[in-house]
N, C-alpha and C. Protein backbone atom coordinates (compact mmCIF):
# COMPACT_ATOMS: atom_id res chain seq x y z
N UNK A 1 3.65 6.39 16.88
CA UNK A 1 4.20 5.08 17.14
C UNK A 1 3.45 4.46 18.29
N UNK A 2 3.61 3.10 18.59
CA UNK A 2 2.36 2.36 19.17
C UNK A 2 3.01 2.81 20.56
N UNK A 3 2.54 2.32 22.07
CA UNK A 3 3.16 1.83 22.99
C UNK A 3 4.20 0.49 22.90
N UNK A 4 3.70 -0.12 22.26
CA UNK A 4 4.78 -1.60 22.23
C UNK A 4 5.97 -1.31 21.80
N UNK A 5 7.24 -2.48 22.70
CA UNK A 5 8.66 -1.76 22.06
C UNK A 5 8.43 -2.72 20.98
N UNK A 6 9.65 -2.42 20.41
CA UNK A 6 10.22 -3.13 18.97
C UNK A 6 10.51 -4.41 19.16
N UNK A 7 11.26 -4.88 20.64
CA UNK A 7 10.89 -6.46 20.91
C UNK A 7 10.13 -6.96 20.99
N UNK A 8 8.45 -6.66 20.95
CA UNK A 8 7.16 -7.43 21.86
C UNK A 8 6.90 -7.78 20.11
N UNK A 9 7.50 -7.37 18.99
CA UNK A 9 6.63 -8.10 17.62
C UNK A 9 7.65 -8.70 16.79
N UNK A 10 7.76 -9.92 16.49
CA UNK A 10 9.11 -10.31 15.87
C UNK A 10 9.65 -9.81 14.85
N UNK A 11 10.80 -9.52 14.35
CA UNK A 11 11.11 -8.71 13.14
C UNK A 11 11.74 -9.94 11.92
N UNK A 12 11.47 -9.44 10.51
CA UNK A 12 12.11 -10.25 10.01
C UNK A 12 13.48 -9.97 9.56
N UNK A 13 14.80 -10.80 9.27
CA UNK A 13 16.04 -10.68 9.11
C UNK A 13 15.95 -9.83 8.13
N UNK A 14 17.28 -8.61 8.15
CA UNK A 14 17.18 -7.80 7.60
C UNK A 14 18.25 -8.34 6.15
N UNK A 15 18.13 -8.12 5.36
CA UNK A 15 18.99 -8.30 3.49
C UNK A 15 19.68 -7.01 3.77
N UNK A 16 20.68 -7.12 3.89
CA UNK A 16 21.82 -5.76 3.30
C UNK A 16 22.21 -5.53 2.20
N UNK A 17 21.72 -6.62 1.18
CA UNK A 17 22.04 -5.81 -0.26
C UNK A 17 20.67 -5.91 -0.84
N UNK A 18 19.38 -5.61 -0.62
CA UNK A 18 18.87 -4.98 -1.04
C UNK A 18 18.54 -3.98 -1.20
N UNK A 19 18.31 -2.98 -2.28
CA UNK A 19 18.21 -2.05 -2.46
C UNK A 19 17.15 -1.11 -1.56
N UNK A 20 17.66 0.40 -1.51
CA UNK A 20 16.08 1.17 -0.81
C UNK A 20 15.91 2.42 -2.18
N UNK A 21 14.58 1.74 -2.56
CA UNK A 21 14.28 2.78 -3.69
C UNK A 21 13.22 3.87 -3.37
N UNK A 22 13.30 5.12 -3.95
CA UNK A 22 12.10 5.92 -3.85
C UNK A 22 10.80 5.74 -4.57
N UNK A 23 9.21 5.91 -4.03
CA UNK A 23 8.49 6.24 -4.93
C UNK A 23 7.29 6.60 -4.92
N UNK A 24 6.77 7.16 -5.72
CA UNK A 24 6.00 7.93 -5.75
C UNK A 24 4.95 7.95 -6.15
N UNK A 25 4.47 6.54 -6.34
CA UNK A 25 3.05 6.48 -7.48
C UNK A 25 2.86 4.99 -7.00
N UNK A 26 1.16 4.56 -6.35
CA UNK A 26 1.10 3.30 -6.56
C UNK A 26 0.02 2.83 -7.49
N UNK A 27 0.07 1.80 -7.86
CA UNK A 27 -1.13 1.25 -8.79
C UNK A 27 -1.49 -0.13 -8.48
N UNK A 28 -2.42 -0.04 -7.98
CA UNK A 28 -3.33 -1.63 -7.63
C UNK A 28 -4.38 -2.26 -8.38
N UNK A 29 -4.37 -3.40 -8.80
CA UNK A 29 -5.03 -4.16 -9.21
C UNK A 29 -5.35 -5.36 -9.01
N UNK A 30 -6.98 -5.43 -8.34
CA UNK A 30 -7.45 -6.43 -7.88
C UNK A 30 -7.90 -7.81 -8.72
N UNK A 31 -7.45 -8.77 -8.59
CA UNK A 31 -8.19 -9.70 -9.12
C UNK A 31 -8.66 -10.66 -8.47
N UNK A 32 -9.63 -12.06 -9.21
CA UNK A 32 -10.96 -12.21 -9.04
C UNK A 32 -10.65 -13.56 -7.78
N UNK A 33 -9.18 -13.88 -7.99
CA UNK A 33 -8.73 -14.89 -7.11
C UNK A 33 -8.48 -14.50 -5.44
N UNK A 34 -8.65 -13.08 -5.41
CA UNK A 34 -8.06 -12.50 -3.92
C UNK A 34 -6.99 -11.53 -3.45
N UNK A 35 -6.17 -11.81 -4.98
CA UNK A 35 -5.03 -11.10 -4.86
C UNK A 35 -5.11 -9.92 -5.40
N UNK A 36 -4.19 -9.14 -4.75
CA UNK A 36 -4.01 -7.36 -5.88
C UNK A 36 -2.41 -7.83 -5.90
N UNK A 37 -2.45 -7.06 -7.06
CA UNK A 37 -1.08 -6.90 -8.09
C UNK A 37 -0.81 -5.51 -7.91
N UNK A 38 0.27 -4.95 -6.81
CA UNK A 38 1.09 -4.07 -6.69
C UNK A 38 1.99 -3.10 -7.35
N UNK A 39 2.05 -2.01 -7.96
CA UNK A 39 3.08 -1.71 -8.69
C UNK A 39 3.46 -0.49 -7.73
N UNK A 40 4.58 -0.20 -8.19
CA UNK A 40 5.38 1.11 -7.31
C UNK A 40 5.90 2.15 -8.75
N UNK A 41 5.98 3.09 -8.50
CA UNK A 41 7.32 3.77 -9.65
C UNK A 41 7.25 5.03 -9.09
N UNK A 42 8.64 5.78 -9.82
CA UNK A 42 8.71 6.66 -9.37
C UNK A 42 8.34 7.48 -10.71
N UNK A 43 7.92 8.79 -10.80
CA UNK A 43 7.63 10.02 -11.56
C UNK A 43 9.04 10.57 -11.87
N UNK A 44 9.14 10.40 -12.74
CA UNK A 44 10.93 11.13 -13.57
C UNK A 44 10.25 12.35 -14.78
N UNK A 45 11.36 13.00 -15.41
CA UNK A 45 11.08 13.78 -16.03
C UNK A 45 10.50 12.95 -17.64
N UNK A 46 11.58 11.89 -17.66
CA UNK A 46 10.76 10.78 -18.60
C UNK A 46 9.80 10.34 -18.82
N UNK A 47 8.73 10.54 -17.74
CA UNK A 47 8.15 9.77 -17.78
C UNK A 47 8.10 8.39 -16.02
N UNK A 48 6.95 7.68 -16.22
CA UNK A 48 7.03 7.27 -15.14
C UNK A 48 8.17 6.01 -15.25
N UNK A 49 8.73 6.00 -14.07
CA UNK A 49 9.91 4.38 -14.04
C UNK A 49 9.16 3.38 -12.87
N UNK A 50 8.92 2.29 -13.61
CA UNK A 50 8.47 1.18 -12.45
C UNK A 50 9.40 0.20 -11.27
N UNK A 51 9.31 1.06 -10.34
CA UNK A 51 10.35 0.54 -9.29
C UNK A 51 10.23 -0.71 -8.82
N UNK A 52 9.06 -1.31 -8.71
CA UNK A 52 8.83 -2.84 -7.67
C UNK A 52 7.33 -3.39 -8.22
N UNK A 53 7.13 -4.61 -8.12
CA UNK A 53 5.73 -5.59 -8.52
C UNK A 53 5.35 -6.08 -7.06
N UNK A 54 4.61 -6.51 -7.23
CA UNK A 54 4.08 -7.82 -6.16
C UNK A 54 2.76 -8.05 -6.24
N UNK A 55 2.57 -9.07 -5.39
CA UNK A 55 1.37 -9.47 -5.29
C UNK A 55 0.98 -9.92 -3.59
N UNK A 56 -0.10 -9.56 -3.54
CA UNK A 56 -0.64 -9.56 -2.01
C UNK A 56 -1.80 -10.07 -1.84
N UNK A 57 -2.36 -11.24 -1.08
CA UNK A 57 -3.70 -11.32 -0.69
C UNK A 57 -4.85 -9.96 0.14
N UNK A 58 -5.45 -10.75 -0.22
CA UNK A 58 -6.55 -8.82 -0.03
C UNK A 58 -6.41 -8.50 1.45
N UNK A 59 -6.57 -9.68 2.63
CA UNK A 59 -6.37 -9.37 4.02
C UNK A 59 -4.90 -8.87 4.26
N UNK A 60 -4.00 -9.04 3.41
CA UNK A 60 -2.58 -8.38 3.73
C UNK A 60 -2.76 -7.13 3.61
N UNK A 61 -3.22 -6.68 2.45
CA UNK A 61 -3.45 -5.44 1.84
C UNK A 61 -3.45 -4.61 2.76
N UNK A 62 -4.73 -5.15 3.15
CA UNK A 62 -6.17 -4.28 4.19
C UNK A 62 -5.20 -4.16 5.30
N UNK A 63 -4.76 -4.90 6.13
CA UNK A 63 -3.38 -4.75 7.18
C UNK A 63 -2.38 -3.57 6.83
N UNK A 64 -2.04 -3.91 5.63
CA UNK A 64 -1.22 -2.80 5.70
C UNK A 64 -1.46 -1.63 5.31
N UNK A 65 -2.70 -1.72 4.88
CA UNK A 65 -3.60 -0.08 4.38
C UNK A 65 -3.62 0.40 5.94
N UNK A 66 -4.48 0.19 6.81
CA UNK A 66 -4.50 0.13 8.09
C UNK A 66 -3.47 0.79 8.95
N UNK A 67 -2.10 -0.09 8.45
CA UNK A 67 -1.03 0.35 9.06
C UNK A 67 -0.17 1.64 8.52
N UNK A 68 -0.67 1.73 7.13
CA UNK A 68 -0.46 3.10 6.32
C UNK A 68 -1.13 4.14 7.22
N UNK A 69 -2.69 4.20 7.36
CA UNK A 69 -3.55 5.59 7.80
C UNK A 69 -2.92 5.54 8.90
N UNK A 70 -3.18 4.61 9.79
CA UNK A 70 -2.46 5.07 10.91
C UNK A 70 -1.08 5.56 11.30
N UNK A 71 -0.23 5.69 10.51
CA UNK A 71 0.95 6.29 10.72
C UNK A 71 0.81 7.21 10.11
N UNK A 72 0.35 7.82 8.90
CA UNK A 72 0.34 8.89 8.48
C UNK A 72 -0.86 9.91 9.40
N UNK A 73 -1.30 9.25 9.97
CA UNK A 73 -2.76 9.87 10.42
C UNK A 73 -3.92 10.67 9.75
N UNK A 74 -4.00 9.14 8.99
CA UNK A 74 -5.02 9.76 7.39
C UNK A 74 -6.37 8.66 8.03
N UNK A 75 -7.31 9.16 7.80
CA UNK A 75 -8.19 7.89 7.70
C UNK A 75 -9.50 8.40 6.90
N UNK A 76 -9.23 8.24 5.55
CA UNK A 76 -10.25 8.63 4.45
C UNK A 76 -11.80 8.04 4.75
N UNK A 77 -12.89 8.81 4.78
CA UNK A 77 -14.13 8.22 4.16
C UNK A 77 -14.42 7.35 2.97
N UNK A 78 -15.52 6.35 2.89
CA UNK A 78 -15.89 5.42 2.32
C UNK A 78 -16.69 6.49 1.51
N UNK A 79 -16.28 6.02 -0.37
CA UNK A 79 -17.13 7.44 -1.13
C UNK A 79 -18.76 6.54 -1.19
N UNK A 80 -19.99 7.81 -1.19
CA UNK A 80 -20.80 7.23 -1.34
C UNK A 80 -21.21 6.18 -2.64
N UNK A 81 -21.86 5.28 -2.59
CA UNK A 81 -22.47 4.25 -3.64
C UNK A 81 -22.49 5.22 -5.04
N UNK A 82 -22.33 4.73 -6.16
CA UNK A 82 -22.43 5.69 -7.36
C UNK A 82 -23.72 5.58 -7.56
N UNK A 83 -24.95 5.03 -7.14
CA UNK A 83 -26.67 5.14 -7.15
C UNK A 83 -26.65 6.28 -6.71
N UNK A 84 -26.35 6.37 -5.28
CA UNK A 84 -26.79 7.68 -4.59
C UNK A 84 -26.33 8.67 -5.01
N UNK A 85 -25.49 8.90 -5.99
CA UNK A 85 -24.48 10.20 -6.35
C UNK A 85 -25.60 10.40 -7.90
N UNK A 86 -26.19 9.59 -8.45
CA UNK A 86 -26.63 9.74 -9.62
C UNK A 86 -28.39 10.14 -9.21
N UNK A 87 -28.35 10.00 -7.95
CA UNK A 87 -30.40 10.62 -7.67
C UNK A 87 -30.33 11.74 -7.67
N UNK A 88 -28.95 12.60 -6.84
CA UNK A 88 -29.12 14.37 -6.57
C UNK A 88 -28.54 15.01 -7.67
């Protein structure tokens, strides 16, 4: 967690009847306008169930990718170019 308290960044009003769902699988898809198209679901014995949609501009994304590694304390490498993987 950062140094900053929880007052120094504004929060937005919280919805009490929205739901808090689990899940377990994301799927992104970028398109050519800027946006990625979000999906969530969770993995059931059925089969997969699609919990939530959205859509996000790519600098949101990237923010909150960002804000993902850093809390998990992941910060993956960039895979090399598929040229260079096809010379060796």
């Amino acid at each position: 967690m950062s140094d900053k308290k929880i007052g120094d960044t504004p929060q937005p009003p919280i919805k009490e009847d929205l739901p808090t769902v689990f899940v377990d699988n994301l799927m992104i898809s970028t398109r050519s306008d800027g946006l990625n198209y979000l999906r969530f679901s969770t993995a059931l014995p059925e089969g997969l169930k699609e919990e939530a949609r959205m859509m996000i501009p790519m600098e949101n994304l990237k923010r909150m990718i960002d804000i993902l590694c850093q809390q998990c304390d992941h910060f993956p490498t960039k895979p090399k170019a598929k040229a260079e993987n096809l010379k060796k």
